[in-house]
Protein backbone atom coordinates (compact mmCIF):
# COMPACT_ATOMS: atom_id res chain seq x y z
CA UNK A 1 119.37 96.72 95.78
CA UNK A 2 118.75 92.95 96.30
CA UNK A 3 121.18 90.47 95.13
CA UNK A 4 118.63 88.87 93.04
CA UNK A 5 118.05 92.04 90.79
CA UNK A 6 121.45 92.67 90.39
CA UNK A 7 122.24 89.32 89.12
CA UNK A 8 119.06 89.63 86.98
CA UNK A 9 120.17 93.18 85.27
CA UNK A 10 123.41 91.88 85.64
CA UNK A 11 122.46 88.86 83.08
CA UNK A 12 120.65 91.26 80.83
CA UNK A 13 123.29 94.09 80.93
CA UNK A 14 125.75 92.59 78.05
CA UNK A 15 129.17 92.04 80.07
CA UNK A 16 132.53 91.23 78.53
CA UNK A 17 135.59 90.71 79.83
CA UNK A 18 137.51 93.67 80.48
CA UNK A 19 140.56 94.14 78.07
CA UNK A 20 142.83 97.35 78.63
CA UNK A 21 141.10 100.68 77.77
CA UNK A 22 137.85 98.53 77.20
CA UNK A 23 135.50 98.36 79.65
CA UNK A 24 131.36 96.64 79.54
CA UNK A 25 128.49 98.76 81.30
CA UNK A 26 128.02 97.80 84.65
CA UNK A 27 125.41 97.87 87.35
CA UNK A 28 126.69 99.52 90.37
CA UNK A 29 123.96 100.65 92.33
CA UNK A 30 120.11 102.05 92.77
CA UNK A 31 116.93 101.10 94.40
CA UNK A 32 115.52 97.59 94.18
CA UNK A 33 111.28 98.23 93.08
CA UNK A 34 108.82 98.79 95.89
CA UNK A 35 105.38 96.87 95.62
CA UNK A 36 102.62 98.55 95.24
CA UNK A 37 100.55 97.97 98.07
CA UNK A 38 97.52 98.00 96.72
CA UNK A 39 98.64 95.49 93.93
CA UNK A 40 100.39 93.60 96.84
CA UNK A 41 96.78 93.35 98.58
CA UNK A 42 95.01 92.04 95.96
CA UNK A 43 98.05 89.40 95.71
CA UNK A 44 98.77 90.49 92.17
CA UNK A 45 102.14 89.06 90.55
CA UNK A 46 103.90 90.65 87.12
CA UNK A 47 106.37 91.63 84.57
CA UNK A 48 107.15 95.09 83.33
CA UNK A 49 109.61 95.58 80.30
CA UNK A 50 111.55 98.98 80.56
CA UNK A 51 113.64 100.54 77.78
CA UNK A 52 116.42 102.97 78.77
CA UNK A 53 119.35 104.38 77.48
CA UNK A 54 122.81 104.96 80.01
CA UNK A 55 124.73 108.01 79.78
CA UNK A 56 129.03 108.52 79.69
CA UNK A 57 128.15 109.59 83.39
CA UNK A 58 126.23 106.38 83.90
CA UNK A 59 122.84 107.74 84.55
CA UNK A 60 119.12 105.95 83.33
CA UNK A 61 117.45 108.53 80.75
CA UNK A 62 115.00 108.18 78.30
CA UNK A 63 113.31 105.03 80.41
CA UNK A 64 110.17 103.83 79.08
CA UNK A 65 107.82 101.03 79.48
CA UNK A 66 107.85 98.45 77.03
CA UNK A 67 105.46 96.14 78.08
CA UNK A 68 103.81 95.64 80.98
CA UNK A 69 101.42 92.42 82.64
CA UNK A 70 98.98 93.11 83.96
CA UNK A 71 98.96 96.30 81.97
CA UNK A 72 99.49 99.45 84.12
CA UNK A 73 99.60 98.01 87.74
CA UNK A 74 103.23 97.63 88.22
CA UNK A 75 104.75 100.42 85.34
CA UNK A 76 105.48 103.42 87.90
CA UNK A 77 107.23 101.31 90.23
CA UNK A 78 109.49 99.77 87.83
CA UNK A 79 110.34 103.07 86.02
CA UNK A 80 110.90 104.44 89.64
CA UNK A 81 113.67 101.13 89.89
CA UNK A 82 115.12 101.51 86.83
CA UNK A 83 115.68 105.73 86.91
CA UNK A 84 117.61 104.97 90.40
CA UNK A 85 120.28 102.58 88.01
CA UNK A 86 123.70 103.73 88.01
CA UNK A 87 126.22 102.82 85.80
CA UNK A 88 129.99 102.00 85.06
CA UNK A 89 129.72 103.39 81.70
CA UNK A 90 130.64 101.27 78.80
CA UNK A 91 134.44 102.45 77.60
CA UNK A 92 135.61 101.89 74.31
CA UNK A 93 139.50 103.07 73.59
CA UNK A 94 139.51 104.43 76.93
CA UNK A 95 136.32 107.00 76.13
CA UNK A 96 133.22 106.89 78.13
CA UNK A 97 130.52 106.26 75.39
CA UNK A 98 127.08 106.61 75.96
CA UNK A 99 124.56 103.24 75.59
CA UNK A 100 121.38 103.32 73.66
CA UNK A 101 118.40 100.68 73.69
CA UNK A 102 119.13 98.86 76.71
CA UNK A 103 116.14 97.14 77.77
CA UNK A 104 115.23 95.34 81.34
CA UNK A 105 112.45 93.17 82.95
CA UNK A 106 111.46 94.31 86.17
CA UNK A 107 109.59 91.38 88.13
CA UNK A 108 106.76 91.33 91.10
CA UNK A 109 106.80 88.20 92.85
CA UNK A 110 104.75 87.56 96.35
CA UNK A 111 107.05 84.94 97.36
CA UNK A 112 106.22 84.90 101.18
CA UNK A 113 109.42 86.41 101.67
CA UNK A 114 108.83 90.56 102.04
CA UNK A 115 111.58 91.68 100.21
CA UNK A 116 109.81 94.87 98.91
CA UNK A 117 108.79 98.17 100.36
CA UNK A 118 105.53 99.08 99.69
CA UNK A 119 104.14 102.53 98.39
């Protein structure tokens, strides 16, 4: 994944420091979002808000658009990002615990700099 979307999750993924048996969720790894070429053709920028809940194991279920602009061109990539997410579960008294309600923007920028795949 790009550095720039994990220090954007990372921002919007509530972090605290670690304290003994306590522990924040944490991004460790999946797949940056791939353009949409056809979207990417037509030079088409945009936001996507996705909803998701993290299990103990640190796996993306329940993930669900939000919001989405322009409506519809960008939504199956970014639910395609955010189901590749893995975890560091958050840990409370030493106990995995599972985290509801998490919710991320995915972004689609044409920067001049290709740092998407495209479908």
């Amino acid at each position: 994944m790009n550095n720039r979307l994990i220090a954007v999750v990372s921002l919007l993924v509530i972090l605290s420091g670690c304290v003994g048996d306590q522990r924040p969720l944490q991004l460790v790894s999946g797949a940056g979002p791939v353009y949409p070429a056809q979207a990417k053709a037509q030079g088409l920028q945009g936001d996507v808000v996705v909803r998701y809940n993290v299990t103990a194991q640190g796996v993306v279920v329940d993930a669900e658009v939000v919001s989405s602009n322009p409506p519809g061109i960008f939504d199956d990539a970014a639910l395609e990002a955010v189901n590749s997410w893995r975890f560091n579960a958050l840990v409370i008294d030493g106990v995995a615990q599972p985290s509801t309600g998490r919710q991320s923007t995915v972004s689609f920028r044409l920067d001049g700099a290709d740092r998407y795949d495209d479908y």
